[in-house]
N, C-alpha and C. Protein backbone atom coordinates (compact mmCIF):
# COMPACT_ATOMS: atom_id res chain seq x y z
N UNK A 1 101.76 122.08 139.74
CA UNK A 1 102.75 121.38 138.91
C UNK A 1 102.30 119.95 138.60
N UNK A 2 101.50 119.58 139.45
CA UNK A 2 101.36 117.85 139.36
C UNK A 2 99.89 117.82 138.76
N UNK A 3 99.37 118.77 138.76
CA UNK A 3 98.13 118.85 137.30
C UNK A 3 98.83 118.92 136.24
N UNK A 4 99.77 120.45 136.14
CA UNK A 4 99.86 120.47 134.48
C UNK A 4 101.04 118.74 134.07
N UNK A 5 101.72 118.02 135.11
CA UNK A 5 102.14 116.87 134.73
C UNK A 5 101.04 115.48 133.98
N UNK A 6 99.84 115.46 135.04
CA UNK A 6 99.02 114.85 134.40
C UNK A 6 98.31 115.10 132.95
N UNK A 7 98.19 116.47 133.00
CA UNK A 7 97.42 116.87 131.89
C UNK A 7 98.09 116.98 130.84
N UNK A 8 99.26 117.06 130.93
CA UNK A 8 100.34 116.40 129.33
C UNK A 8 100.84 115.40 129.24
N UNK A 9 100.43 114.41 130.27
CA UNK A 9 100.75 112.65 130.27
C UNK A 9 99.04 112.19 129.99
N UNK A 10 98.02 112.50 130.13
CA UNK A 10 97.24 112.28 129.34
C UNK A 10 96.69 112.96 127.75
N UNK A 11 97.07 113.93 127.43
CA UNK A 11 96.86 114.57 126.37
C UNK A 11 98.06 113.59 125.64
N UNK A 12 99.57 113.36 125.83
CA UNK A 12 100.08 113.22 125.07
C UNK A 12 99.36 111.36 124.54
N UNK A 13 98.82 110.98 125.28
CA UNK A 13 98.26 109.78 125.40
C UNK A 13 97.14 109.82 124.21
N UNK A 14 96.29 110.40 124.16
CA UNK A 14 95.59 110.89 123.41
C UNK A 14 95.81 111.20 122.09
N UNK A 15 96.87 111.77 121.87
CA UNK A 15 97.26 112.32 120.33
C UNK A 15 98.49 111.52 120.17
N UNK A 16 98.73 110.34 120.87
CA UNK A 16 99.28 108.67 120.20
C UNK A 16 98.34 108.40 119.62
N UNK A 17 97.27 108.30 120.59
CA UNK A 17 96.25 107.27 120.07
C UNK A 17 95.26 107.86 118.63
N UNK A 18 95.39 109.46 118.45
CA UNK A 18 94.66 109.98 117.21
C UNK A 18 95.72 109.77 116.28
N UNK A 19 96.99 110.06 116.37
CA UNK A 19 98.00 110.28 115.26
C UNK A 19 98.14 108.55 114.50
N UNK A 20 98.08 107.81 115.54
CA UNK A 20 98.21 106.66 115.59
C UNK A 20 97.18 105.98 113.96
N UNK A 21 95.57 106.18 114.92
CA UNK A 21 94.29 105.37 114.03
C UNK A 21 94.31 107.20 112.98
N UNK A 22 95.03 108.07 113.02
CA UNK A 22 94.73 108.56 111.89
C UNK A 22 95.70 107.86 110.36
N UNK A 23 96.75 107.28 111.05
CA UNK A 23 97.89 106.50 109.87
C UNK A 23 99.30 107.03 110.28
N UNK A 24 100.19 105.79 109.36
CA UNK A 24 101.40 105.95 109.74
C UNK A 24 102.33 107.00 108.80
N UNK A 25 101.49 107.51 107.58
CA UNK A 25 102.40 108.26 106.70
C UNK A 25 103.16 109.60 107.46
N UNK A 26 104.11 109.31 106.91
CA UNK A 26 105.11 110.53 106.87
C UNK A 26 104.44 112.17 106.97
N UNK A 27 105.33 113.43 107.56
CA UNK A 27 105.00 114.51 107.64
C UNK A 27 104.68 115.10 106.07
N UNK A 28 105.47 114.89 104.94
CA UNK A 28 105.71 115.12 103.85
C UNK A 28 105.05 113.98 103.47
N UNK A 29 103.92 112.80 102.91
CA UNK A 29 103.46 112.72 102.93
C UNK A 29 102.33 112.66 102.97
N UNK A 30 101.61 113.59 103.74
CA UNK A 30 100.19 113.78 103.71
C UNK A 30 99.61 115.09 102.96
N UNK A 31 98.34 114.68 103.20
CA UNK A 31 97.96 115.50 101.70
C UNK A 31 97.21 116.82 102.81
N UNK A 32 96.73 117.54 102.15
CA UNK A 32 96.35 118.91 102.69
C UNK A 32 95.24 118.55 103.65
N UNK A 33 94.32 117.37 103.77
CA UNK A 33 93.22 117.56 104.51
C UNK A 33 93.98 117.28 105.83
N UNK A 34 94.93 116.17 105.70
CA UNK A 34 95.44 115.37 107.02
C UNK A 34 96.43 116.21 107.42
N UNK A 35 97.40 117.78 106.81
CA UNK A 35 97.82 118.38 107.48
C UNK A 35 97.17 119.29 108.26
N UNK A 36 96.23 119.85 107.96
CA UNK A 36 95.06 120.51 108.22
C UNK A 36 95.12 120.35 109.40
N UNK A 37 94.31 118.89 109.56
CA UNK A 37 93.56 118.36 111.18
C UNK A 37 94.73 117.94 111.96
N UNK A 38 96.25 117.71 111.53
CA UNK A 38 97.18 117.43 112.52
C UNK A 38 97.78 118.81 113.41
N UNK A 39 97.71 119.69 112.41
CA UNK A 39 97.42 121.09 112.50
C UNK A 39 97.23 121.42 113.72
N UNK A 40 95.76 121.08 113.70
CA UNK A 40 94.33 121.76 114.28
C UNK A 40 94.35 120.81 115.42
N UNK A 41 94.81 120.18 115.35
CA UNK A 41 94.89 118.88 116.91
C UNK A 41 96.07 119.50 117.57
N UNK A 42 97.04 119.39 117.31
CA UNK A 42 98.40 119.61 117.66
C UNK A 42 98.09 121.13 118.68
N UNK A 43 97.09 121.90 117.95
CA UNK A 43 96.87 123.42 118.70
C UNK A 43 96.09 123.33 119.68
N UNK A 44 94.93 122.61 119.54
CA UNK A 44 94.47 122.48 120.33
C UNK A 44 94.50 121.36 121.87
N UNK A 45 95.62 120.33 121.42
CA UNK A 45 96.07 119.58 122.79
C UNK A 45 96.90 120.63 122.95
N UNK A 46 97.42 121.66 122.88
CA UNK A 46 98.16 122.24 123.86
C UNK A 46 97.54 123.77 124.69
N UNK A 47 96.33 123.94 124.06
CA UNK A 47 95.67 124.73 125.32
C UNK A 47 95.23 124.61 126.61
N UNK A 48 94.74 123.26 126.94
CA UNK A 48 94.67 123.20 128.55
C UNK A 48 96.46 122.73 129.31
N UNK A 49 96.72 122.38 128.16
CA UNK A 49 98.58 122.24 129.26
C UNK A 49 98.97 123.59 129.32
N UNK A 50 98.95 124.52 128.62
CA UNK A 50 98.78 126.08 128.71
C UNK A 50 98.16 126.69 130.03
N UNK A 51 96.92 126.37 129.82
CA UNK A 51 95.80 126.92 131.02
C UNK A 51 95.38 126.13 131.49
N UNK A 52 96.00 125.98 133.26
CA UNK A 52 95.29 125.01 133.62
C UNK A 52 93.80 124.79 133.77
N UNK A 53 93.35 126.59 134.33
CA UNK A 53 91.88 126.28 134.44
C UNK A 53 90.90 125.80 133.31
N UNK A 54 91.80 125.41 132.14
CA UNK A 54 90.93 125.10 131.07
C UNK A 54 90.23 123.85 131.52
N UNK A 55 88.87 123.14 131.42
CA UNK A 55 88.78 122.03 131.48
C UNK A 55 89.31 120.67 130.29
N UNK A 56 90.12 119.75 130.82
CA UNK A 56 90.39 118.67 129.65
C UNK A 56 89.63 118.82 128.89
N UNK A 57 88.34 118.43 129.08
CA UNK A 57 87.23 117.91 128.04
C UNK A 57 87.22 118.86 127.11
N UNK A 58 87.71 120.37 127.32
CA UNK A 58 87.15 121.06 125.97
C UNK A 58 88.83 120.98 125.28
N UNK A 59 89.70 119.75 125.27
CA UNK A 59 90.42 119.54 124.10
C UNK A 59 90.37 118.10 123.66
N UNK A 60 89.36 117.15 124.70
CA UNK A 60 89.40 116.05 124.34
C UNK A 60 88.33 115.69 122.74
N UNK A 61 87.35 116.28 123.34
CA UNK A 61 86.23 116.46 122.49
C UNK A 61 86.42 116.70 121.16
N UNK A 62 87.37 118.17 121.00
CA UNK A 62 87.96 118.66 119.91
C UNK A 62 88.18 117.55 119.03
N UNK A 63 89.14 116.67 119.68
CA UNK A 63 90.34 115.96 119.40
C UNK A 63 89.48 114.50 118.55
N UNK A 64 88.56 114.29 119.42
CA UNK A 64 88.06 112.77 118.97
C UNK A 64 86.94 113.30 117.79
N UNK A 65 86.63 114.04 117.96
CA UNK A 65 85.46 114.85 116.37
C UNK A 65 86.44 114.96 115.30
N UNK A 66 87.74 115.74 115.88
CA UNK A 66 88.37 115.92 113.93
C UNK A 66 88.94 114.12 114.00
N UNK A 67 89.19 113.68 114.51
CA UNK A 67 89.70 111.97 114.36
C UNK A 67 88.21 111.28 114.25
N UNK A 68 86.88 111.56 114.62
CA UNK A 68 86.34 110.74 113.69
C UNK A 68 86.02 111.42 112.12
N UNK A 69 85.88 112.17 111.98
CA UNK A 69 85.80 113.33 111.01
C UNK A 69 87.05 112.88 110.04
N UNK A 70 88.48 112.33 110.24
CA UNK A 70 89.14 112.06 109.48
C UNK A 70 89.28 110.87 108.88
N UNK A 71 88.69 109.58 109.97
CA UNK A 71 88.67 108.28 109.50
C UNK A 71 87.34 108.61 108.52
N UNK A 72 86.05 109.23 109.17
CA UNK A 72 85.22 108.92 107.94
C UNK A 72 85.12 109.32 106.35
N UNK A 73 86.42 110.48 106.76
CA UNK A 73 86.43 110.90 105.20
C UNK A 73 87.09 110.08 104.30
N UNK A 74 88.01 109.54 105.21
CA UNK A 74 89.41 108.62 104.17
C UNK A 74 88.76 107.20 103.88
N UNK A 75 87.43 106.92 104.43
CA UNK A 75 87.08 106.12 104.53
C UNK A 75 85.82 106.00 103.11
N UNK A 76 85.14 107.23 103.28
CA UNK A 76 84.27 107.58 101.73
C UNK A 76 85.48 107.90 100.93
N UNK A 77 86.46 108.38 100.88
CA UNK A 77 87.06 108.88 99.47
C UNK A 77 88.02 107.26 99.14
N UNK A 78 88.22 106.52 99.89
CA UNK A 78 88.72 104.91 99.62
C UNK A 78 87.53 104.50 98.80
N UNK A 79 86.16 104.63 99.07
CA UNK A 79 85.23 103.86 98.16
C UNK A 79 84.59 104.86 97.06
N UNK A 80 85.16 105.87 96.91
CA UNK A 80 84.60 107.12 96.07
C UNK A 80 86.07 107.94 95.32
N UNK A 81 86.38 107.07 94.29
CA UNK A 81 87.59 107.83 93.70
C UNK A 81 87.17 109.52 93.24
N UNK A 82 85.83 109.28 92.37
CA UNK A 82 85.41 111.17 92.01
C UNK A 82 85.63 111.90 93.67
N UNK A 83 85.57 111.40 94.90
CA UNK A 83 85.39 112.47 95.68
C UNK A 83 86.59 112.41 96.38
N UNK A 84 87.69 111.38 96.10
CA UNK A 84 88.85 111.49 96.41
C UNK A 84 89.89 112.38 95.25
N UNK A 85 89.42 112.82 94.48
CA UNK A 85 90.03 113.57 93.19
C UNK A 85 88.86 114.85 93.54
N UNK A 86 87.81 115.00 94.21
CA UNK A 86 87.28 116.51 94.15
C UNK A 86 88.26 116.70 95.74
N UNK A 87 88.44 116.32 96.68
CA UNK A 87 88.78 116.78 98.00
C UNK A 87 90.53 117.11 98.23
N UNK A 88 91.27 115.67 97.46
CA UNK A 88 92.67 115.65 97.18
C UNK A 88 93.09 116.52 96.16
N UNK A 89 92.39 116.06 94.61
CA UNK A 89 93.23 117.25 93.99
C UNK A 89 93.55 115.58 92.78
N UNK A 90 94.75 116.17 91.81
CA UNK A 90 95.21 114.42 90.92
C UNK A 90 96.54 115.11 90.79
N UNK A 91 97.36 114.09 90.32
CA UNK A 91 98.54 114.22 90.14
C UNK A 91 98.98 115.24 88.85
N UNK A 92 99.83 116.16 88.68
CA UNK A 92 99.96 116.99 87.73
C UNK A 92 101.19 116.94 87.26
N UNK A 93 101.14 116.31 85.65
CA UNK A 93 102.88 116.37 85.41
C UNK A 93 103.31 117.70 84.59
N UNK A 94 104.82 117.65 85.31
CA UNK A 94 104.88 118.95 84.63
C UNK A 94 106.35 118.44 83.54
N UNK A 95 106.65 117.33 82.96
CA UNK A 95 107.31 116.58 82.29
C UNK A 95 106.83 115.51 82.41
N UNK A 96 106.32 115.55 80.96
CA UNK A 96 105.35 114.23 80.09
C UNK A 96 105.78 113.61 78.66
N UNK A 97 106.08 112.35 78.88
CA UNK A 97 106.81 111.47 78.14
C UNK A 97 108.25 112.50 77.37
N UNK A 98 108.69 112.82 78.32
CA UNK A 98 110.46 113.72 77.88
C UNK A 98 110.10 115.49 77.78
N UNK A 99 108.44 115.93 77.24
CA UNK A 99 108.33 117.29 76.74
C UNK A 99 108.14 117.80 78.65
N UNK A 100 108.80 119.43 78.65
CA UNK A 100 108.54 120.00 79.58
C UNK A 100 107.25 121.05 79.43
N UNK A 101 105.96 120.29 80.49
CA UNK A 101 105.03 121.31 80.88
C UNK A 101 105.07 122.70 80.49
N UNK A 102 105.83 123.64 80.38
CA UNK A 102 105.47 125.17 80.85
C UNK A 102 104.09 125.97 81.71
N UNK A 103 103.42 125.19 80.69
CA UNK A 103 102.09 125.93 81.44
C UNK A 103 101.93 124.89 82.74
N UNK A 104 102.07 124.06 82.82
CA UNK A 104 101.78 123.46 84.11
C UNK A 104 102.75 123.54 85.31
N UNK A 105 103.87 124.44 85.01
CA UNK A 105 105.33 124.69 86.01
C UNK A 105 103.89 126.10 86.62
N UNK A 106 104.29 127.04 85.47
CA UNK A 106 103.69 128.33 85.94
C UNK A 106 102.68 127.96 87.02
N UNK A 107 101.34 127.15 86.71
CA UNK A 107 99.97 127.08 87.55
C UNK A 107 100.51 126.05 88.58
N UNK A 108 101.53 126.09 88.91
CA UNK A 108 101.79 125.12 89.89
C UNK A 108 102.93 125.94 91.00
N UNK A 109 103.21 127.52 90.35
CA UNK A 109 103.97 128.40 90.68
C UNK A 109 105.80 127.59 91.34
N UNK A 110 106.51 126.76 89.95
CA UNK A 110 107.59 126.25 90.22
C UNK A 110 108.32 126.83 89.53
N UNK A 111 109.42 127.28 90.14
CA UNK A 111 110.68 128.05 89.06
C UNK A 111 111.25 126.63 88.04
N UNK A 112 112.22 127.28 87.26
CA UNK A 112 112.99 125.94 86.33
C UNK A 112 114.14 126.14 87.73
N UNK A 113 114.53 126.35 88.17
CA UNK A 113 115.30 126.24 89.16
C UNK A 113 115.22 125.29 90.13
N UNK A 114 113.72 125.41 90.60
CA UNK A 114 112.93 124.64 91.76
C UNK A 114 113.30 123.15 91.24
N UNK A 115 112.69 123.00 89.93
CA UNK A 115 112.35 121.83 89.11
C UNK A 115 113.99 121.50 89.38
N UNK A 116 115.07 121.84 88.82
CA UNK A 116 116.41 121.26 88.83
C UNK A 116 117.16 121.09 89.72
N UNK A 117 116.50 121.65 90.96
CA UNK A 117 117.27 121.37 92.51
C UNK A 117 116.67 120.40 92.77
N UNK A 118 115.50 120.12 92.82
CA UNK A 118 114.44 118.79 93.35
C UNK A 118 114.82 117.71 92.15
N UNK A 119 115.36 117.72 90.97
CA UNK A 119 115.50 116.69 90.16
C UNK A 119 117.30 116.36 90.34
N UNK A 120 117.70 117.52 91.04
CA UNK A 120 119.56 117.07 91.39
C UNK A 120 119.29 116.09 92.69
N UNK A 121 118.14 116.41 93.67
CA UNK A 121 118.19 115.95 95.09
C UNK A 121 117.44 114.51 94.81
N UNK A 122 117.10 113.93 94.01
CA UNK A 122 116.32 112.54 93.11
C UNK A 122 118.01 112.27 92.40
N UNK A 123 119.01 112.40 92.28
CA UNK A 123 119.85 111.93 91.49
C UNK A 123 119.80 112.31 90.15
N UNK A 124 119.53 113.01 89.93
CA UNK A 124 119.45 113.31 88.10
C UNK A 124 119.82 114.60 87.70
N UNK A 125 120.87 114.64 87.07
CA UNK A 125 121.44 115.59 86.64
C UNK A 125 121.32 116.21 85.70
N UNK A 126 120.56 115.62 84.73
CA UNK A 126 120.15 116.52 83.31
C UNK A 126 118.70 116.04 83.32
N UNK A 127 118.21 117.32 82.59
CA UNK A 127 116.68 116.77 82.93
C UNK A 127 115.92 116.42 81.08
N UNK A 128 116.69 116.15 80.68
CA UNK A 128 116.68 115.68 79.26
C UNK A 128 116.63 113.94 79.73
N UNK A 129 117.25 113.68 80.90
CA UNK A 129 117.04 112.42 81.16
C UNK A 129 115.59 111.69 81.84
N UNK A 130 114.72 112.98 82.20
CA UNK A 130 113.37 112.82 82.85
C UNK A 130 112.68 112.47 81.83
N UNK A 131 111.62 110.98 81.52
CA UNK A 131 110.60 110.68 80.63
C UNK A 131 109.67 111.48 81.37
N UNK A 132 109.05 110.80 82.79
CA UNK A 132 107.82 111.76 83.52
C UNK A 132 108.20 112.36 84.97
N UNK A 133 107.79 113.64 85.32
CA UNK A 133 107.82 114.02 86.81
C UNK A 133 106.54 114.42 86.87
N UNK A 134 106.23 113.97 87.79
CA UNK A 134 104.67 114.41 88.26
C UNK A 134 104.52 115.20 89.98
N UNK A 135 103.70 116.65 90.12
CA UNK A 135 103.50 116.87 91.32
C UNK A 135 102.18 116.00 92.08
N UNK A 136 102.90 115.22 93.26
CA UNK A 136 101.54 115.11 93.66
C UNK A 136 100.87 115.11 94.43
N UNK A 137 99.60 114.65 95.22
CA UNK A 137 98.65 115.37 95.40
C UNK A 137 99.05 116.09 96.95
N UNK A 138 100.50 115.43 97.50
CA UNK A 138 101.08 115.94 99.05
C UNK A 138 101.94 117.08 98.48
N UNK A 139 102.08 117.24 97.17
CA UNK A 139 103.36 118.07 96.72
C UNK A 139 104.77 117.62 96.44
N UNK A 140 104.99 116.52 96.73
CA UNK A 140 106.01 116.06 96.22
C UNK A 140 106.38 115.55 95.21
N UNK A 141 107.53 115.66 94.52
CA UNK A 141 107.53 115.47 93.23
C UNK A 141 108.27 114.18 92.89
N UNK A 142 107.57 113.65 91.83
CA UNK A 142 107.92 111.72 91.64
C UNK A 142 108.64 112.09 90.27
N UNK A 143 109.51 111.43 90.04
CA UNK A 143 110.29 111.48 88.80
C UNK A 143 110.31 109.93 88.21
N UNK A 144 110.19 109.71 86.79
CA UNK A 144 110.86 108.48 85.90
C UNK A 144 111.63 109.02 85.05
N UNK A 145 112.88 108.35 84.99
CA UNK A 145 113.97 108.29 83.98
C UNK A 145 114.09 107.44 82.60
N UNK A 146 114.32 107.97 81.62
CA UNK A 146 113.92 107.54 80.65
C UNK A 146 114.48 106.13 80.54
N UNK A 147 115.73 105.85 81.37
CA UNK A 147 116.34 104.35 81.47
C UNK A 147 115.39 103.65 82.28
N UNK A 148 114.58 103.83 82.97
CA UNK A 148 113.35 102.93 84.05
C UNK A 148 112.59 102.38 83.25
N UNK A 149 111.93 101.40 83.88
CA UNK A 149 110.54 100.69 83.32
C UNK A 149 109.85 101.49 82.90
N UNK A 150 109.03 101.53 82.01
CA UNK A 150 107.73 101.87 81.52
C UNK A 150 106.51 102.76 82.32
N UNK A 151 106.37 103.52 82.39
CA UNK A 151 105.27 104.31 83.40
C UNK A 151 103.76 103.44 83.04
N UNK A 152 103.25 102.83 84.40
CA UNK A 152 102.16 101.96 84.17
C UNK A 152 100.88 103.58 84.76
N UNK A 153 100.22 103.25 83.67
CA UNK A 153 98.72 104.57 84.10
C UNK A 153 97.60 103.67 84.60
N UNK A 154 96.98 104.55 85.31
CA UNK A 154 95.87 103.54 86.10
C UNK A 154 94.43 103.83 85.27
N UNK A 155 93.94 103.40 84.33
CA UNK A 155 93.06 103.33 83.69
C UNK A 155 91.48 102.92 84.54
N UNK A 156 91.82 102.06 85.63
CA UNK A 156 90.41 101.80 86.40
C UNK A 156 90.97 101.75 87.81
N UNK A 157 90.15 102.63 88.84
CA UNK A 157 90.27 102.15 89.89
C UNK A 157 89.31 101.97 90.66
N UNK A 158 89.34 100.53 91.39
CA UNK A 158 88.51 100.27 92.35
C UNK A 158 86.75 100.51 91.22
N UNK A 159 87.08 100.13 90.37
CA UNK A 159 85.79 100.04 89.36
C UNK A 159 85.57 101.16 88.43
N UNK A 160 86.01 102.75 89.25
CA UNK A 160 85.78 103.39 88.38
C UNK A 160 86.51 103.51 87.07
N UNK A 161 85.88 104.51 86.24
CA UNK A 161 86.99 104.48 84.81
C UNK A 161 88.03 106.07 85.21
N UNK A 162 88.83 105.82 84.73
CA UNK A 162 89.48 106.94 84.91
C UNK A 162 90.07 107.44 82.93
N UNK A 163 88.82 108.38 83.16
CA UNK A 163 88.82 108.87 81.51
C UNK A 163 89.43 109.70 80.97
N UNK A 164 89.70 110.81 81.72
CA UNK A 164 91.09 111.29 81.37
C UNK A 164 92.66 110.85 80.94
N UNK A 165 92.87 109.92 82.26
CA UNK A 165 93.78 108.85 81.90
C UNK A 165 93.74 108.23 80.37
N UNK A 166 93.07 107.70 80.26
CA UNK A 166 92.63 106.97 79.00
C UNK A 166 92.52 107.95 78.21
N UNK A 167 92.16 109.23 77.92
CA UNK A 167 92.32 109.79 76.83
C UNK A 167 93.57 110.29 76.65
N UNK A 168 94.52 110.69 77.89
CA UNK A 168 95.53 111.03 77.58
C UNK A 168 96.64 110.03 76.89
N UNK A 169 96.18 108.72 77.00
CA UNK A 169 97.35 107.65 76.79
C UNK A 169 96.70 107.28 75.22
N UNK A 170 96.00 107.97 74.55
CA UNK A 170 94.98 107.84 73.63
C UNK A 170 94.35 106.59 73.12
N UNK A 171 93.40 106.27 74.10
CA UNK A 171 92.73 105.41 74.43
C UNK A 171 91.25 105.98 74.18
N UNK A 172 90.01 104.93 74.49
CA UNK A 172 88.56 105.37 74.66
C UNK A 172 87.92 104.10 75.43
N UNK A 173 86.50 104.45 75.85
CA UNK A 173 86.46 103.39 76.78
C UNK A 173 85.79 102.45 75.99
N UNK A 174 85.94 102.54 74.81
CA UNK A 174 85.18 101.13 73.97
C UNK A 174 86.57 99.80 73.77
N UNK A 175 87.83 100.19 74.07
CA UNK A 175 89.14 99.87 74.19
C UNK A 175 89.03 99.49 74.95
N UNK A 176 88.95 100.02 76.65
CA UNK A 176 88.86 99.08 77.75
C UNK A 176 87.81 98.23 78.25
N UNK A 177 86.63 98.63 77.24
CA UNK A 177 85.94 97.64 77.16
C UNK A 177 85.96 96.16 76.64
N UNK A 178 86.58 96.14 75.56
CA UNK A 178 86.94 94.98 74.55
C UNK A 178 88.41 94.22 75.17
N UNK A 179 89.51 95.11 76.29
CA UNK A 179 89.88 94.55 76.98
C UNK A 179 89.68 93.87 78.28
N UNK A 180 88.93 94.01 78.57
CA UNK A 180 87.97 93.83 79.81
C UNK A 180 87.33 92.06 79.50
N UNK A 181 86.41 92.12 78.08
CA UNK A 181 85.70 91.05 77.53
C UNK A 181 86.91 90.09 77.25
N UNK A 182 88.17 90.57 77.02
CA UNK A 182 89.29 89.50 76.63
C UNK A 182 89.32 88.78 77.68
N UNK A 183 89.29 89.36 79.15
CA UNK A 183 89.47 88.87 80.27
C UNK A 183 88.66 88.34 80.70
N UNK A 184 86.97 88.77 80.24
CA UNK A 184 86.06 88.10 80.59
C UNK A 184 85.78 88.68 82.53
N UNK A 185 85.90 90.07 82.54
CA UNK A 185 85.93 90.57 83.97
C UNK A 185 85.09 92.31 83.68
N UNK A 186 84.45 92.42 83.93
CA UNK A 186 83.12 93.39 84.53
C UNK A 186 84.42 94.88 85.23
N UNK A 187 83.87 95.63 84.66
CA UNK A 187 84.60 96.62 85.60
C UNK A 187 84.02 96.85 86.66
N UNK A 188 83.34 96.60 87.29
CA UNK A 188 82.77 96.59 88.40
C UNK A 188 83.89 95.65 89.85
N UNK A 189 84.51 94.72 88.99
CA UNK A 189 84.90 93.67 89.32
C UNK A 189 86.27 94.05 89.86
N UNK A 190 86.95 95.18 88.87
CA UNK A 190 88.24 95.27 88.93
C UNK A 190 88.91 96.38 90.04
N UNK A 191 90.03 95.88 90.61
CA UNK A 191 90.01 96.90 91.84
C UNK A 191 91.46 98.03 91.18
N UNK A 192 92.00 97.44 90.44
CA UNK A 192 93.29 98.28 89.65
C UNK A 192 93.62 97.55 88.45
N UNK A 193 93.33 98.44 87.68
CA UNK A 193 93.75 98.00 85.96
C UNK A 193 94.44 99.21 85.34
N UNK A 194 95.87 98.66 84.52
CA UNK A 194 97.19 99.49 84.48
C UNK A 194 97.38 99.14 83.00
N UNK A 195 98.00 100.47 82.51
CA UNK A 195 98.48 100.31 80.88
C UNK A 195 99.84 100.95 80.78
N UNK A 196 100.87 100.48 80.35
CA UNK A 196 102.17 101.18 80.49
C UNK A 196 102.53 101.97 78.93
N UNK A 197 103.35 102.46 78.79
CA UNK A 197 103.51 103.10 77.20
C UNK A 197 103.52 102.38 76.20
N UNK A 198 104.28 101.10 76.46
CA UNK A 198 104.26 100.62 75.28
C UNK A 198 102.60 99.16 75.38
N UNK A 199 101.62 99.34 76.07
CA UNK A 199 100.39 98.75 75.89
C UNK A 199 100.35 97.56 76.59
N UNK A 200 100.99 97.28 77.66
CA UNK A 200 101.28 95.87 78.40
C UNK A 200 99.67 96.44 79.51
N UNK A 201 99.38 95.89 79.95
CA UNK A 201 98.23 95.53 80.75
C UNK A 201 98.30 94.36 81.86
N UNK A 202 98.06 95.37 83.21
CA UNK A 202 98.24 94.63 84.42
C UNK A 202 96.89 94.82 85.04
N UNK A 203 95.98 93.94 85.21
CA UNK A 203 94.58 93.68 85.91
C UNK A 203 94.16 93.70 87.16
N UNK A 204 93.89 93.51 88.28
CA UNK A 204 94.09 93.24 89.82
C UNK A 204 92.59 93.37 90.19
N UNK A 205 91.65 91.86 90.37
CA UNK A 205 90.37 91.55 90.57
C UNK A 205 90.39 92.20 92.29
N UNK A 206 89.08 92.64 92.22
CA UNK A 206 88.62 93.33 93.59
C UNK A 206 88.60 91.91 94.84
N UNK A 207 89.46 91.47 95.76
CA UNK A 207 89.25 90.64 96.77
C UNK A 207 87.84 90.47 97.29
N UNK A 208 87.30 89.20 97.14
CA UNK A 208 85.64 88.71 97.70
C UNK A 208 85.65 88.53 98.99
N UNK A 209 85.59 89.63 99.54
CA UNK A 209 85.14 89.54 101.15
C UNK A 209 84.00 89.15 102.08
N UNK A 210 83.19 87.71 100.72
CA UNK A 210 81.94 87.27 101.53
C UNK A 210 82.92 86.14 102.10
């Protein structure tokens, strides 16, 4: 009894300290890789409190590989937007500027039902009042109302271009180029640059960490 006490007063010690340096977001919140490995941790700290003759080490081990394995990924896809959009996935609206998706409800397998219970549980009662809802990349669904501010699109992040974006807001990058020169700032430079519907432009220079 006073093993299996230790061995779930240190395990639980352990998966503070992974849940902890893995981040503070929410269950609903996280995106498929980080449910994955909370998953896959969660199963595996509880096999040696299971069996005692298990040795610790074969759940400690487990435990500190998928936690470095998770900081280093979140850590390349923070400086690698293409491989944070190949691993995550991008946001998918399925109501865009007032028109409803269809084809993007279907490939996203959402009833109109789904859509109007999740847009009653957001406060909104008619969905003639939705400008954008977007699924995203945790599955949850973000709504703007056509009475809200302006939907700002992220045209650059962290340097890269985000060209889709820009073509969808019908844009090209010889546009954010010549806005860029207004500013007299390098995309290289820029860590978030935003365009809202009606063409307002919000900039945000990358912090100099020499």
């Amino acid at each position: 009894m006073t093993s299996i006490l230790v061995r779930t007063i240190i395990v639980y010690v352990l998966l503070s300290f992974t849940l902890r340096a893995m981040g503070k977001r929410q269950l609903g919140e996280l995106d498929v890789g980080e449910l994955v490995s909370t998953l896959l941790i969660s199963e595996i700290a509880s096999i040696p409190i299971d069996d005692p003759d298990i040795p610790l080490l074969n759940a400690i081990i487990p435990i500190l590989f998928i936690l470095a394995m998770e900081i280093i990924l979140s850590t390349l896809k923070n400086k690698s937007e293409k491989l944070k959009l190949t691993l995550e996935g991008k946001p998918t609206y399925i109501i865009y500027k007032g028109r409803l998706l269809q084809t993007e409800l279907r490939e996203n397998r959402i009833s109109i039902n789904e859509l109007l219970s999740e847009l009653r549980s957001q406060g909104v009662g008619d969905i003639k009042d939705v400008y954008y809802a977007a699924v995203e990349q945790n599955g949850t669904l973000s709504v703007l109302k056509r009475d809200q501010p302006e939907m700002a699109h992220a045209v650059i992040i962290d340097g890269t271009l985000m060209e889709g974006v820009i073509r969808a807001q019908g844009y090209d990058g010889e546009w954010v180029k010549k806005r860029l020169r207004e500013r007299k700032t390098k995309q290289e430079d820029v860590f978030l640059m935003t365009v809202t519907d009606g063409g307002e432009i919000n900039l945000i220079k990358k912090e100099d960490n020499g």
